[in-house]
PDB file of N, CA and C in Angstrom:
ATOM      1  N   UNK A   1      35.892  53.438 117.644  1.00  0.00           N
ATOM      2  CA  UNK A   1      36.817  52.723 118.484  1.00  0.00           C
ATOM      3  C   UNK A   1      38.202  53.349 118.340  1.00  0.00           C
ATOM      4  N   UNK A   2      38.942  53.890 119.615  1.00  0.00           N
ATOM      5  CA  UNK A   2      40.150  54.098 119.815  1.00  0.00           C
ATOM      6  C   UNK A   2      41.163  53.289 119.136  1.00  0.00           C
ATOM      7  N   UNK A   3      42.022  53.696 118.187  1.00  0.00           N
ATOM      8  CA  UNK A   3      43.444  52.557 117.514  1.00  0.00           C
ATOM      9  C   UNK A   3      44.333  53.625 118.602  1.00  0.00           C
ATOM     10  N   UNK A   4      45.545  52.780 119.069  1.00  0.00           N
ATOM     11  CA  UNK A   4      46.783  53.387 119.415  1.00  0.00           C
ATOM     12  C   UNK A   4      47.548  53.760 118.203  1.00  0.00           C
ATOM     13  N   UNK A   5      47.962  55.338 117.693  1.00  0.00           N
ATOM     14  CA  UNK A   5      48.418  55.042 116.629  1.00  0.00           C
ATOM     15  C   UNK A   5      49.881  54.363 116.651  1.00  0.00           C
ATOM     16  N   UNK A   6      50.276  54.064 115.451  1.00  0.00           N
ATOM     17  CA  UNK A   6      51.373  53.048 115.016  1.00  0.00           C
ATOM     18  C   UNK A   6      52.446  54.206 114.318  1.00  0.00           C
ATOM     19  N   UNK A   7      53.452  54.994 114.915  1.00  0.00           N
ATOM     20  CA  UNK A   7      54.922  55.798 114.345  1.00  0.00           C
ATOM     21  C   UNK A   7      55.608  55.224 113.885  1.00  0.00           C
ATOM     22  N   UNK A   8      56.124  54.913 112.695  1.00  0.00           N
ATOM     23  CA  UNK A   8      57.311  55.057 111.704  1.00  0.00           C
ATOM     24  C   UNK A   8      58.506  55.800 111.246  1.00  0.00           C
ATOM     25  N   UNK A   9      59.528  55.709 111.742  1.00  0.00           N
ATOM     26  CA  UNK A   9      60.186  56.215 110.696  1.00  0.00           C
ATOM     27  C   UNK A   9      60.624  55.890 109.573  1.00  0.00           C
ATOM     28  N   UNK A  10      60.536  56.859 108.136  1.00  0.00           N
ATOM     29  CA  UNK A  10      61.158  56.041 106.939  1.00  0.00           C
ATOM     30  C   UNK A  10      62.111  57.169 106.066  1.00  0.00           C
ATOM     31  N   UNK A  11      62.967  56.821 105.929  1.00  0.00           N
ATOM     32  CA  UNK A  11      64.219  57.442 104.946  1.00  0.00           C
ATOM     33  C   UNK A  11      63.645  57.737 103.932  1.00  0.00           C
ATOM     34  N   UNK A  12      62.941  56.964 103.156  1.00  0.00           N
ATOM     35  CA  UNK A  12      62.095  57.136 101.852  1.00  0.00           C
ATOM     36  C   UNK A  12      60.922  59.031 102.063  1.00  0.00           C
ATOM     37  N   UNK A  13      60.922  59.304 103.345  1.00  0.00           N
ATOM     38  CA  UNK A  13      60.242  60.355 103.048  1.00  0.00           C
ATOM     39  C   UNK A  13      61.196  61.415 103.342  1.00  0.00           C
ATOM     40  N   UNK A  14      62.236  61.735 103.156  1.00  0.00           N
ATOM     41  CA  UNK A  14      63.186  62.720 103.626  1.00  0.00           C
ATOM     42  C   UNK A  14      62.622  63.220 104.951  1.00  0.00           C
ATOM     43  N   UNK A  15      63.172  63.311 106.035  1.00  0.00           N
ATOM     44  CA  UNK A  15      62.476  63.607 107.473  1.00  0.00           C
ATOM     45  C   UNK A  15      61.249  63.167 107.328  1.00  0.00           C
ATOM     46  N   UNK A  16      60.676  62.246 107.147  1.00  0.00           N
ATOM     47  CA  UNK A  16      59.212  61.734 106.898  1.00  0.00           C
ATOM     48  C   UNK A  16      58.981  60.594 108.249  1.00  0.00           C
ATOM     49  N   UNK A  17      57.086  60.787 108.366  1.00  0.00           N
ATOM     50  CA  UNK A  17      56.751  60.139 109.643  1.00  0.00           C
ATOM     51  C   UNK A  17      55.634  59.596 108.981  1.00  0.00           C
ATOM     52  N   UNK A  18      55.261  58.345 109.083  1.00  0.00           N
ATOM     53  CA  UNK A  18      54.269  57.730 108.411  1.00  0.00           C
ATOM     54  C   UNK A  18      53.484  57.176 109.688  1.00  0.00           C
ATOM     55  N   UNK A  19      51.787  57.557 109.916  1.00  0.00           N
ATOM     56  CA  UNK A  19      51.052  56.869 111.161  1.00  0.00           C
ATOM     57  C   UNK A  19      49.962  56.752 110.661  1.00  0.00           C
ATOM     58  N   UNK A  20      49.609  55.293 111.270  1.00  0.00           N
ATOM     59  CA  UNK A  20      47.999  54.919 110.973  1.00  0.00           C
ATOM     60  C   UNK A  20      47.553  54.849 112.401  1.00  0.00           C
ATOM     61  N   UNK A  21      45.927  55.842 112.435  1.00  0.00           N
ATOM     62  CA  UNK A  21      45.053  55.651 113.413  1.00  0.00           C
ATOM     63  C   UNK A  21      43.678  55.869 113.244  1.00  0.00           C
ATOM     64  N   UNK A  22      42.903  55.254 113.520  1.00  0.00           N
ATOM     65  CA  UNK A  22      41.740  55.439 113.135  1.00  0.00           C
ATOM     66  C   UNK A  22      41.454  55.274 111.725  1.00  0.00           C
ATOM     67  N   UNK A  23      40.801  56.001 110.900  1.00  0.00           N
ATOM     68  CA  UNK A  23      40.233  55.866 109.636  1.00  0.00           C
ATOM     69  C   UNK A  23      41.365  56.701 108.859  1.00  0.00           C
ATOM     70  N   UNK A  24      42.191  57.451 109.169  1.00  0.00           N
ATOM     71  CA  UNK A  24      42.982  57.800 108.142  1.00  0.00           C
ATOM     72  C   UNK A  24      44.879  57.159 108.514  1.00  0.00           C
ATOM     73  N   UNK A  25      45.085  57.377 107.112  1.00  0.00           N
ATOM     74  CA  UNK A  25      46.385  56.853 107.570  1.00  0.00           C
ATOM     75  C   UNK A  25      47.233  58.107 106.957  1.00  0.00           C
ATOM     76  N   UNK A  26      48.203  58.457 107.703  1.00  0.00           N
ATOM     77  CA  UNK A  26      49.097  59.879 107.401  1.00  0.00           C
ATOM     78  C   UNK A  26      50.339  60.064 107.043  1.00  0.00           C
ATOM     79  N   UNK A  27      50.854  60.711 106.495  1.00  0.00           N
ATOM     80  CA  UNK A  27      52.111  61.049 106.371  1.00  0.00           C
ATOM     81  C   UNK A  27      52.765  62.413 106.240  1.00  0.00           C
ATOM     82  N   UNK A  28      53.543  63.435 106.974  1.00  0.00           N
ATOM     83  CA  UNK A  28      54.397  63.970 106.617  1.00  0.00           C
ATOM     84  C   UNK A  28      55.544  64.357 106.557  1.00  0.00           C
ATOM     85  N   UNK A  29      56.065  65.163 106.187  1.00  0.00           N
ATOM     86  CA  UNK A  29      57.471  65.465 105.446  1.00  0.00           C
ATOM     87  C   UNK A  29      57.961  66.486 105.212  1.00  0.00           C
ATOM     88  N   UNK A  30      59.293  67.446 105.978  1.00  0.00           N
ATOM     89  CA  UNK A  30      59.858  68.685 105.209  1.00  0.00           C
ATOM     90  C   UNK A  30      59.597  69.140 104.080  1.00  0.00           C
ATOM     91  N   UNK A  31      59.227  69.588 102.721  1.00  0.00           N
ATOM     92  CA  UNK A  31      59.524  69.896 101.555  1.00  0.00           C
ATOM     93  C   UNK A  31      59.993  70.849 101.546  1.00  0.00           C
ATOM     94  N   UNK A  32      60.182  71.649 102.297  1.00  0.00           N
ATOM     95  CA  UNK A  32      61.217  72.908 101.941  1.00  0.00           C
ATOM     96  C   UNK A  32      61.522  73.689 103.309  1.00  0.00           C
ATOM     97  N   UNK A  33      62.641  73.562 103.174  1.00  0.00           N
ATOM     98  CA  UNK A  33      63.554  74.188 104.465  1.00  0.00           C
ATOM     99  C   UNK A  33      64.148  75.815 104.117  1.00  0.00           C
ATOM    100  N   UNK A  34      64.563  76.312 105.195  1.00  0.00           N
ATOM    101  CA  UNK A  34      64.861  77.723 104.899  1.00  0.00           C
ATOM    102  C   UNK A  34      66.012  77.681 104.378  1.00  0.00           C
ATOM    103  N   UNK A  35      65.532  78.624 103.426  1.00  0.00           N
ATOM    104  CA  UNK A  35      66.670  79.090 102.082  1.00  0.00           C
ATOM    105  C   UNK A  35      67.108  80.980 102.267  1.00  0.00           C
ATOM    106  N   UNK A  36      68.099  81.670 101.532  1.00  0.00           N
ATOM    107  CA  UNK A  36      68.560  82.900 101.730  1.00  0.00           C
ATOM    108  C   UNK A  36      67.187  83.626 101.269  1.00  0.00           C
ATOM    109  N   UNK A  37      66.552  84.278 102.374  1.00  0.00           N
ATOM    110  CA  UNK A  37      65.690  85.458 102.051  1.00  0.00           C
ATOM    111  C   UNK A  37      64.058  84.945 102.655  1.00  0.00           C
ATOM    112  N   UNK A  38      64.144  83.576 102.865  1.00  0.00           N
ATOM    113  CA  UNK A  38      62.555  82.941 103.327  1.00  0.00           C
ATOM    114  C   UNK A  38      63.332  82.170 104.145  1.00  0.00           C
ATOM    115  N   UNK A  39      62.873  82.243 105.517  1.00  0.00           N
ATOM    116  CA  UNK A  39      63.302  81.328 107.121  1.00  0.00           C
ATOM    117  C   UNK A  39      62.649  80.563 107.450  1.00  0.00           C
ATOM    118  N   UNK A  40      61.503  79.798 106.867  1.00  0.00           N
ATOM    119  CA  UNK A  40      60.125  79.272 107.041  1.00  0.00           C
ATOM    120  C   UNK A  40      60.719  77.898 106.532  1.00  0.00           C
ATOM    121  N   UNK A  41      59.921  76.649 106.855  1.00  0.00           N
ATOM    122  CA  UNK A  41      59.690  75.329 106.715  1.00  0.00           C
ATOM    123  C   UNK A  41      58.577  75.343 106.005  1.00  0.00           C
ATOM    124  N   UNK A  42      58.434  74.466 104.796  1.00  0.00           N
ATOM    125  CA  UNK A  42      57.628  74.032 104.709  1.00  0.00           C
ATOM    126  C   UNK A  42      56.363  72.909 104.557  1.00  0.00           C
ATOM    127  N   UNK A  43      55.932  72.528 105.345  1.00  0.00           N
ATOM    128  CA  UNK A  43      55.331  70.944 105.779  1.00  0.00           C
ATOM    129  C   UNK A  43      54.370  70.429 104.866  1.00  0.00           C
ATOM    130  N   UNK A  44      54.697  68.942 103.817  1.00  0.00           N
ATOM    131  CA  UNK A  44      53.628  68.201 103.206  1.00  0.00           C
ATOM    132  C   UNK A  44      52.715  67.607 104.075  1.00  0.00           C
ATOM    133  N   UNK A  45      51.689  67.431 103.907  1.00  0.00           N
ATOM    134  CA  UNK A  45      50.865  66.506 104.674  1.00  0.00           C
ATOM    135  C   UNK A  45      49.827  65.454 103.856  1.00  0.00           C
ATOM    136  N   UNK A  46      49.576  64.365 103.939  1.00  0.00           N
ATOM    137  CA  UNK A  46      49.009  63.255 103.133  1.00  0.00           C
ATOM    138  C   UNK A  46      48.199  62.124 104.496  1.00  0.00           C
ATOM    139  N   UNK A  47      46.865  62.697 103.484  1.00  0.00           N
ATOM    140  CA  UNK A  47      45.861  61.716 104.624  1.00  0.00           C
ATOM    141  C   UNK A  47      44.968  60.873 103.349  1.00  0.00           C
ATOM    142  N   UNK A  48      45.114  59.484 103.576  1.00  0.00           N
ATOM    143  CA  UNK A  48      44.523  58.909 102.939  1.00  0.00           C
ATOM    144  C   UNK A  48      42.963  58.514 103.965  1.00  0.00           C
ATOM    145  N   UNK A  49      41.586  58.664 103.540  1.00  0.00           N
ATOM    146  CA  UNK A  49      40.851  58.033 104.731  1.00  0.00           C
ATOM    147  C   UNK A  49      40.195  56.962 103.979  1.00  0.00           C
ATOM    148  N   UNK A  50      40.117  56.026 104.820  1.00  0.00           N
ATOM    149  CA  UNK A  50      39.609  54.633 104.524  1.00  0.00           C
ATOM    150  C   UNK A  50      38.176  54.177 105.316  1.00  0.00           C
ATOM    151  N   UNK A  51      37.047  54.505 105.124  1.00  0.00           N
ATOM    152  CA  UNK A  51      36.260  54.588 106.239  1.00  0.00           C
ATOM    153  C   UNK A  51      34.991  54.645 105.494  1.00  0.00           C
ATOM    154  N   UNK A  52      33.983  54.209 106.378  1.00  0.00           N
ATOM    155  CA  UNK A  52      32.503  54.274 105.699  1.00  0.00           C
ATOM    156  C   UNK A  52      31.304  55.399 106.274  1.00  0.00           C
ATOM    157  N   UNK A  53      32.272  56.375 106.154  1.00  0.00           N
ATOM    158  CA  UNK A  53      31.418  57.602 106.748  1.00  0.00           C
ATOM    159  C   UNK A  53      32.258  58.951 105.686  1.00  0.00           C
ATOM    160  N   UNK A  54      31.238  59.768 106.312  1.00  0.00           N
ATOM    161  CA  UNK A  54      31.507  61.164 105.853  1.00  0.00           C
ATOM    162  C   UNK A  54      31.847  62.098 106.626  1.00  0.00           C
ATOM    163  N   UNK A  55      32.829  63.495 106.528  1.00  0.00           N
ATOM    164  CA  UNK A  55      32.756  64.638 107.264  1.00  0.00           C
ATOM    165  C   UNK A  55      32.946  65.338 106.867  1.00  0.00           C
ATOM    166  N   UNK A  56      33.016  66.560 107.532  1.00  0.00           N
ATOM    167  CA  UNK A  56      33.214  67.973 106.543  1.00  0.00           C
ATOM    168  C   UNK A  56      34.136  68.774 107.648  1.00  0.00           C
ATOM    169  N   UNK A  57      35.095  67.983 108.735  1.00  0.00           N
ATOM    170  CA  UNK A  57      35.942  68.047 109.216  1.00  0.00           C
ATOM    171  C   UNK A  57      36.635  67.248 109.579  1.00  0.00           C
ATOM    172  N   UNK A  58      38.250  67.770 109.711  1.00  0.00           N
ATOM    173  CA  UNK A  58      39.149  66.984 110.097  1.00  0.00           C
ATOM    174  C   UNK A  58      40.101  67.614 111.141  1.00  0.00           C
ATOM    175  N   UNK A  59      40.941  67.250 111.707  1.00  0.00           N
ATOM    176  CA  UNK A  59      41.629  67.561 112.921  1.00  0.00           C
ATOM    177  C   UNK A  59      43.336  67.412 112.358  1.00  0.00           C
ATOM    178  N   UNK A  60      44.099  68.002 112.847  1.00  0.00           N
ATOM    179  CA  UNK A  60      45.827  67.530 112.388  1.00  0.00           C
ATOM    180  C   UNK A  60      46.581  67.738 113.442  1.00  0.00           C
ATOM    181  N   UNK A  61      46.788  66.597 113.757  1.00  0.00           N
ATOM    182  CA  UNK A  61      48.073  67.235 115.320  1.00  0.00           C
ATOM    183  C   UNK A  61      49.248  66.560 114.722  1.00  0.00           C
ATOM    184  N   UNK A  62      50.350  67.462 114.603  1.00  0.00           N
ATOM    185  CA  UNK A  62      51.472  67.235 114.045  1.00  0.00           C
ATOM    186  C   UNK A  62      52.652  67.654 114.944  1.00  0.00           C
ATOM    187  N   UNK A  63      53.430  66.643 115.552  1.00  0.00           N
ATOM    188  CA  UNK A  63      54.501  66.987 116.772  1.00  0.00           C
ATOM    189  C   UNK A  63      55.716  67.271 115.883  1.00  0.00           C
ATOM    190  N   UNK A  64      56.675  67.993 116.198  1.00  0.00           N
ATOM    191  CA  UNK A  64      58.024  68.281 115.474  1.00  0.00           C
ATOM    192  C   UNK A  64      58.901  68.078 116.709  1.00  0.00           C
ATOM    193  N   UNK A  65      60.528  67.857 116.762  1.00  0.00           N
ATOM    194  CA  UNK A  65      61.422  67.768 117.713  1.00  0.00           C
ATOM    195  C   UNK A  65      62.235  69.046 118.706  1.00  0.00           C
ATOM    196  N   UNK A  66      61.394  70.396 118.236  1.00  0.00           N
ATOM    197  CA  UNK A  66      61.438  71.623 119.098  1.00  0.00           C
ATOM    198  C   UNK A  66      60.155  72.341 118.544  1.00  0.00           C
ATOM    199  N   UNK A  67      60.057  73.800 119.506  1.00  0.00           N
ATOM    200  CA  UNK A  67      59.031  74.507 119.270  1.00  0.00           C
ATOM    201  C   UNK A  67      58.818  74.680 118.447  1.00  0.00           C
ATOM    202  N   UNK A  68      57.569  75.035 117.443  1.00  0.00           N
ATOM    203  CA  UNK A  68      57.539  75.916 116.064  1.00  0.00           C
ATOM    204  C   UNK A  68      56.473  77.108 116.388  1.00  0.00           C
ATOM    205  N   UNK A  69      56.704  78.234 115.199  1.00  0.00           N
ATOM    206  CA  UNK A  69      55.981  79.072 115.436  1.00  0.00           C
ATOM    207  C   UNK A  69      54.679  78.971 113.814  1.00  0.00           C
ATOM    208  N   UNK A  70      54.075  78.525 114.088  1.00  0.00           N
ATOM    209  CA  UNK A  70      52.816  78.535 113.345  1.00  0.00           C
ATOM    210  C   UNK A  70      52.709  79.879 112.527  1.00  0.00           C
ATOM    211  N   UNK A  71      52.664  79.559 110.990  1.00  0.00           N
ATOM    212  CA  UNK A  71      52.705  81.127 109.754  1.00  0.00           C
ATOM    213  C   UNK A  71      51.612  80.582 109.358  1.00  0.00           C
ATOM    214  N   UNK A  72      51.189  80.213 108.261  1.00  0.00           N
ATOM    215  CA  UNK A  72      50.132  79.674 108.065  1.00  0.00           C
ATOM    216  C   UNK A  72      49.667  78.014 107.367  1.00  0.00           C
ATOM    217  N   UNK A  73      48.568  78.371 106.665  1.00  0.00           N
ATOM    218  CA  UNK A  73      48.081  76.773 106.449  1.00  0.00           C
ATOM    219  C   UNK A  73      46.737  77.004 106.050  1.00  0.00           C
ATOM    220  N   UNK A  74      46.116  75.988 104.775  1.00  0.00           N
ATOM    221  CA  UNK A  74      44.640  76.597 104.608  1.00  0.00           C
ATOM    222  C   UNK A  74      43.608  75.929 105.571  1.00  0.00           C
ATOM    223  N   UNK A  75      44.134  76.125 106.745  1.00  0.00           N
ATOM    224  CA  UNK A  75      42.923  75.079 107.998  1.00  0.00           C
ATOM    225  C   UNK A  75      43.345  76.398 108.793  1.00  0.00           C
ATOM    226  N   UNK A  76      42.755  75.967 110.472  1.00  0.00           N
ATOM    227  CA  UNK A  76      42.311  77.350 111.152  1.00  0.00           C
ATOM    228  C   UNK A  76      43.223  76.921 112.535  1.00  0.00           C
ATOM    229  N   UNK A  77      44.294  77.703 113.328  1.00  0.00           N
ATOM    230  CA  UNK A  77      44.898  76.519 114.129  1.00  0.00           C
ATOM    231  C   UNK A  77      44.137  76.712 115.344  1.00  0.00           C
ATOM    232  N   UNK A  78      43.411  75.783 115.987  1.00  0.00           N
ATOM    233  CA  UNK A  78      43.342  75.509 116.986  1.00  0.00           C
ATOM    234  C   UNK A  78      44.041  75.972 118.457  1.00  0.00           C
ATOM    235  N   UNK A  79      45.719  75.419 118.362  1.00  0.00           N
ATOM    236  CA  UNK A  79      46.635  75.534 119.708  1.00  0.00           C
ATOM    237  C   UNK A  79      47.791  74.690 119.529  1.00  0.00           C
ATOM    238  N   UNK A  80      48.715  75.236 119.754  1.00  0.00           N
ATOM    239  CA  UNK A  80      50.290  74.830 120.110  1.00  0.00           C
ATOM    240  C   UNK A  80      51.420  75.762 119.573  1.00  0.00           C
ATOM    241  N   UNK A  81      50.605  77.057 118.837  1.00  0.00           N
ATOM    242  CA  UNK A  81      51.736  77.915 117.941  1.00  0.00           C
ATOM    243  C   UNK A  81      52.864  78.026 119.538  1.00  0.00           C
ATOM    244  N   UNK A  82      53.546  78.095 119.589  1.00  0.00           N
ATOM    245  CA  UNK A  82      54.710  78.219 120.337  1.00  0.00           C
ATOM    246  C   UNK A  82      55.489  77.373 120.856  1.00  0.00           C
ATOM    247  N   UNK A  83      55.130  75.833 120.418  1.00  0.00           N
ATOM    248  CA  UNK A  83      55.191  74.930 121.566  1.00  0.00           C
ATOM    249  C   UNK A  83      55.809  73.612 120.218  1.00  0.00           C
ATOM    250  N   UNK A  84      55.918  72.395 120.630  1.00  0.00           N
ATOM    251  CA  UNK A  84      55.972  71.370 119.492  1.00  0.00           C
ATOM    252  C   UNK A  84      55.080  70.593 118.969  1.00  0.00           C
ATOM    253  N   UNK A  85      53.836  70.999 119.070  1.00  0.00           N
ATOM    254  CA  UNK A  85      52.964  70.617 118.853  1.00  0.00           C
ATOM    255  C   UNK A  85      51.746  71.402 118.360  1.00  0.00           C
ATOM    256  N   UNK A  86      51.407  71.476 116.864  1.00  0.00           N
ATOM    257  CA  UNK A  86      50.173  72.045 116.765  1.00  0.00           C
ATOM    258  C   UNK A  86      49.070  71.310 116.130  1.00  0.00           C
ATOM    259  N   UNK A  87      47.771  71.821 116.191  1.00  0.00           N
ATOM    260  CA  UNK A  87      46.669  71.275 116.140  1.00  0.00           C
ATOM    261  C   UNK A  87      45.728  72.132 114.988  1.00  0.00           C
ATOM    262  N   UNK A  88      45.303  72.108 114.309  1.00  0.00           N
ATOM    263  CA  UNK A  88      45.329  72.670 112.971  1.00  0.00           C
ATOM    264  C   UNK A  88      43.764  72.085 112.760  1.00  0.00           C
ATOM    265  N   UNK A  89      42.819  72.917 112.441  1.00  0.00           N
ATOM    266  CA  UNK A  89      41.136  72.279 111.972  1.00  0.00           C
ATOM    267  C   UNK A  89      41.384  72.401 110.518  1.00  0.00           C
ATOM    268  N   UNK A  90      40.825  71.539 109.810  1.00  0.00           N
ATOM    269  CA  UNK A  90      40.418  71.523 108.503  1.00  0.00           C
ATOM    270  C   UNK A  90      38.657  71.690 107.939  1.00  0.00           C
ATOM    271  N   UNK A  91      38.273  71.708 106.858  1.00  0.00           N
ATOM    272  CA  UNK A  91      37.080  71.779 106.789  1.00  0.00           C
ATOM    273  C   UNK A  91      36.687  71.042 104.918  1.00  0.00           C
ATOM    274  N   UNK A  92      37.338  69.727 104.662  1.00  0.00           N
ATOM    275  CA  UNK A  92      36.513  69.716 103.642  1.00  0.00           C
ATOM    276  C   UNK A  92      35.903  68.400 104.160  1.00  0.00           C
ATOM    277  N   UNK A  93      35.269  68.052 102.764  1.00  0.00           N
ATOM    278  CA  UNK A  93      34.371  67.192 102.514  1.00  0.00           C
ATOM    279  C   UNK A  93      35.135  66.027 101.891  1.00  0.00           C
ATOM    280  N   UNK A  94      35.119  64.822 102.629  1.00  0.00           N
ATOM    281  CA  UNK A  94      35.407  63.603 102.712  1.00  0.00           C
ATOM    282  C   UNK A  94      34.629  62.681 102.338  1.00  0.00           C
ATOM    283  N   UNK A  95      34.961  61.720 101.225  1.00  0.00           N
ATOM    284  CA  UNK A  95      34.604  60.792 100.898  1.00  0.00           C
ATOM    285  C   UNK A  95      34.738  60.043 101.735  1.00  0.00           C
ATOM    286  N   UNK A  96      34.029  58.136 101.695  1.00  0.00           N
ATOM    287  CA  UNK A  96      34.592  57.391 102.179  1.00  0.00           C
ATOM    288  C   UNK A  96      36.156  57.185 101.965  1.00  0.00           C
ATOM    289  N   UNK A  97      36.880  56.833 101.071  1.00  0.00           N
ATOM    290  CA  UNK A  97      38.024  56.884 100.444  1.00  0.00           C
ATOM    291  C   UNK A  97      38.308  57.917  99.802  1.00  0.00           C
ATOM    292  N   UNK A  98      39.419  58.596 100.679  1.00  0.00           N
ATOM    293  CA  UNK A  98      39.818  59.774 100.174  1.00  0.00           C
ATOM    294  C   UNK A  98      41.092  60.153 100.081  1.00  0.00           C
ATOM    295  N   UNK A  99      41.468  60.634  99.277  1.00  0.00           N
ATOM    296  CA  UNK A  99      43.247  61.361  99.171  1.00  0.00           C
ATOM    297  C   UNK A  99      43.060  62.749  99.598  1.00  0.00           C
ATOM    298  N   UNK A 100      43.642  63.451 100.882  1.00  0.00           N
ATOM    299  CA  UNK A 100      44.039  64.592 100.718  1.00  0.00           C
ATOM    300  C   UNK A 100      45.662  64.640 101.251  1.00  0.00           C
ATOM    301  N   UNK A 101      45.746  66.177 100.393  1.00  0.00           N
ATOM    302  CA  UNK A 101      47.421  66.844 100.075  1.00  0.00           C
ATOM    303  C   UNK A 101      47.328  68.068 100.899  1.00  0.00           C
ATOM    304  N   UNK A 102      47.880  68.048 102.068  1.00  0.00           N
ATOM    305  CA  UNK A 102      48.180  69.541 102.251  1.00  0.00           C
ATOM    306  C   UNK A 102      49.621  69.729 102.628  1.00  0.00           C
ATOM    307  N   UNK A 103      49.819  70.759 101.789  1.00  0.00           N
ATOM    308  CA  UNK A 103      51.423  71.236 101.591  1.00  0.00           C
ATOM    309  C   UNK A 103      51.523  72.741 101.620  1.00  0.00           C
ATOM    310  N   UNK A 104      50.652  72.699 102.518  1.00  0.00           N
ATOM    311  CA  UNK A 104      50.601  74.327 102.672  1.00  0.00           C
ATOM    312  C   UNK A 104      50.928  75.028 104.299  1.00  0.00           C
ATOM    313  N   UNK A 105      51.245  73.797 104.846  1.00  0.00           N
ATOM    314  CA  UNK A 105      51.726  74.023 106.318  1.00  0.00           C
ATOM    315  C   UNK A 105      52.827  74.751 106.177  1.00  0.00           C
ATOM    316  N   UNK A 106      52.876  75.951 106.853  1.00  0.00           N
ATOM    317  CA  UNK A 106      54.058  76.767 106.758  1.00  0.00           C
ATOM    318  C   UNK A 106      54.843  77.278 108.596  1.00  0.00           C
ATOM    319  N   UNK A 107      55.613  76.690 108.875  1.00  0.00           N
ATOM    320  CA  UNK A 107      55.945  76.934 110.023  1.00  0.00           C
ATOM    321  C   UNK A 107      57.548  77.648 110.254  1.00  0.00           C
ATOM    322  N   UNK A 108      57.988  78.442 111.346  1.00  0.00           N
ATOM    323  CA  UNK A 108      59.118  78.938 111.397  1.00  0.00           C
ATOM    324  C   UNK A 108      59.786  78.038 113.098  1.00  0.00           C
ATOM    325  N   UNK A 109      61.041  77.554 112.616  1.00  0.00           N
ATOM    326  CA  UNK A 109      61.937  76.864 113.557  1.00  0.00           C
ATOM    327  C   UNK A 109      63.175  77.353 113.986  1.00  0.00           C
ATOM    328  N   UNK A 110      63.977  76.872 114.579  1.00  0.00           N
ATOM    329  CA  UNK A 110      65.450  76.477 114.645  1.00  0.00           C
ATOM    330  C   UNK A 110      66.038  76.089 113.435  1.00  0.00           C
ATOM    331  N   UNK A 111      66.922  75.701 112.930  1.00  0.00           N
ATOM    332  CA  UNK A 111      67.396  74.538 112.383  1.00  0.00           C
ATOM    333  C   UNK A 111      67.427  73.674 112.936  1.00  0.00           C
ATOM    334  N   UNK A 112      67.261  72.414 111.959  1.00  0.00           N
ATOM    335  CA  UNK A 112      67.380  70.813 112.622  1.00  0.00           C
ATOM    336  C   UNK A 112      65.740  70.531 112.434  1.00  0.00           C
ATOM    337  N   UNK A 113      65.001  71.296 112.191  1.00  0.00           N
ATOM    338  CA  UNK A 113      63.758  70.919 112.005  1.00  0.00           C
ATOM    339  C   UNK A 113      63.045  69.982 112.187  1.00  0.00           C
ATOM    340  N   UNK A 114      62.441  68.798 112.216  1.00  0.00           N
ATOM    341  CA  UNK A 114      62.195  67.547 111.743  1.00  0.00           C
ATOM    342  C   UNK A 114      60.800  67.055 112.409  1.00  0.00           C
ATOM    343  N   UNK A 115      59.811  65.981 111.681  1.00  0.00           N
ATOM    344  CA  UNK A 115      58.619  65.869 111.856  1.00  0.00           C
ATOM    345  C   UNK A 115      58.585  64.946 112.692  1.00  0.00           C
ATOM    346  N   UNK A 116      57.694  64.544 113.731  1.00  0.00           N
ATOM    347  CA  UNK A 116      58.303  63.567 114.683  1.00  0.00           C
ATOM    348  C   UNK A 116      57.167  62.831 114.842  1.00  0.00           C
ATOM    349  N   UNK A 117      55.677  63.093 114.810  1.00  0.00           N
ATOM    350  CA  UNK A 117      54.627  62.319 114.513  1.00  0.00           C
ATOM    351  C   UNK A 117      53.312  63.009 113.935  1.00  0.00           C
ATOM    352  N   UNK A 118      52.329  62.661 113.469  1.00  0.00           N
ATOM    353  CA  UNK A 118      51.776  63.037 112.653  1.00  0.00           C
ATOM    354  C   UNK A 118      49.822  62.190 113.152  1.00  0.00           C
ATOM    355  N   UNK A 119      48.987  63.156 112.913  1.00  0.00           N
ATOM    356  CA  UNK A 119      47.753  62.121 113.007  1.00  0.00           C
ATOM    357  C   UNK A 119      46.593  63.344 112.481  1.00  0.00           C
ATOM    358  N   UNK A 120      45.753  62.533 111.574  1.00  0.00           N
ATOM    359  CA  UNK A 120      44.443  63.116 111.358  1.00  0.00           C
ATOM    360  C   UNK A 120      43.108  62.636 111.779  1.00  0.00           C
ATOM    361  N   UNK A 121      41.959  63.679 112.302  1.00  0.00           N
ATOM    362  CA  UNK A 121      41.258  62.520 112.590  1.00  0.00           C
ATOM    363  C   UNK A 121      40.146  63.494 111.763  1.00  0.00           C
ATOM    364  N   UNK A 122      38.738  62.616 112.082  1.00  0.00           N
ATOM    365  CA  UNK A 122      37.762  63.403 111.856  1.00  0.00           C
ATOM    366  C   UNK A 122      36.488  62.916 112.653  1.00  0.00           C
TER     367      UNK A 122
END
């Protein structure tokens, strides 16, 4: 069954976007912005799934407030490197209740960066 997801903003995540839809509930967050010598962003991501099934995939569409150019990430991207929106496949294995961390989203921007909504599915 379709949920509309539910956007947040919260101060508590430094540029952070917190959304629940479906079986997982998400969050991410800047952790590292470009510094002298590396121009790259780099994006946390946190999917808790709550659900009585299994997969051995997951999906990530993550909107930002201008284009980004997609560097990498340990998932495979799908579509949006150029655009504000990308779509990113994953491939592990999911518990019913599960914690995953990915902080390995690496994207190149503007300045002003910022995460604007966030969703995982599977």
């Amino acid at each position: 069954m379709y949920e509309k997801p539910l956007i947040l903003r919260t101060e508590d995540l430094a540029e952070g976007i917190y959304a629940a839809s479906g079986c997982y509930t998400a969050t991410a967050y800047i952790h590292q912005t470009p510094q002298t010598g590396r121009g790259d962003y780099r994006i946390q991501v946190n999917g808790v799934h709550k659900a009585d099934h299994t997969k051995e995939k997951q999906r990530l569409t993550i909107s930002f407030n201008m284009p980004v150019n997609y560097s990498s990430s340990n998932g495979t991207l799908v579509s949006g490197d150029g655009t504000s929106t990308l779509v990113i496949e994953y491939s592990y294995h999911q518990n019913p209740s599960d914690n995953i961390g990915l902080g390995d989203l690496v994207v190149r921007a503007d300045s002003g960066l910022a995460v604007t909504g966030v969703k995982i599915t599977d």
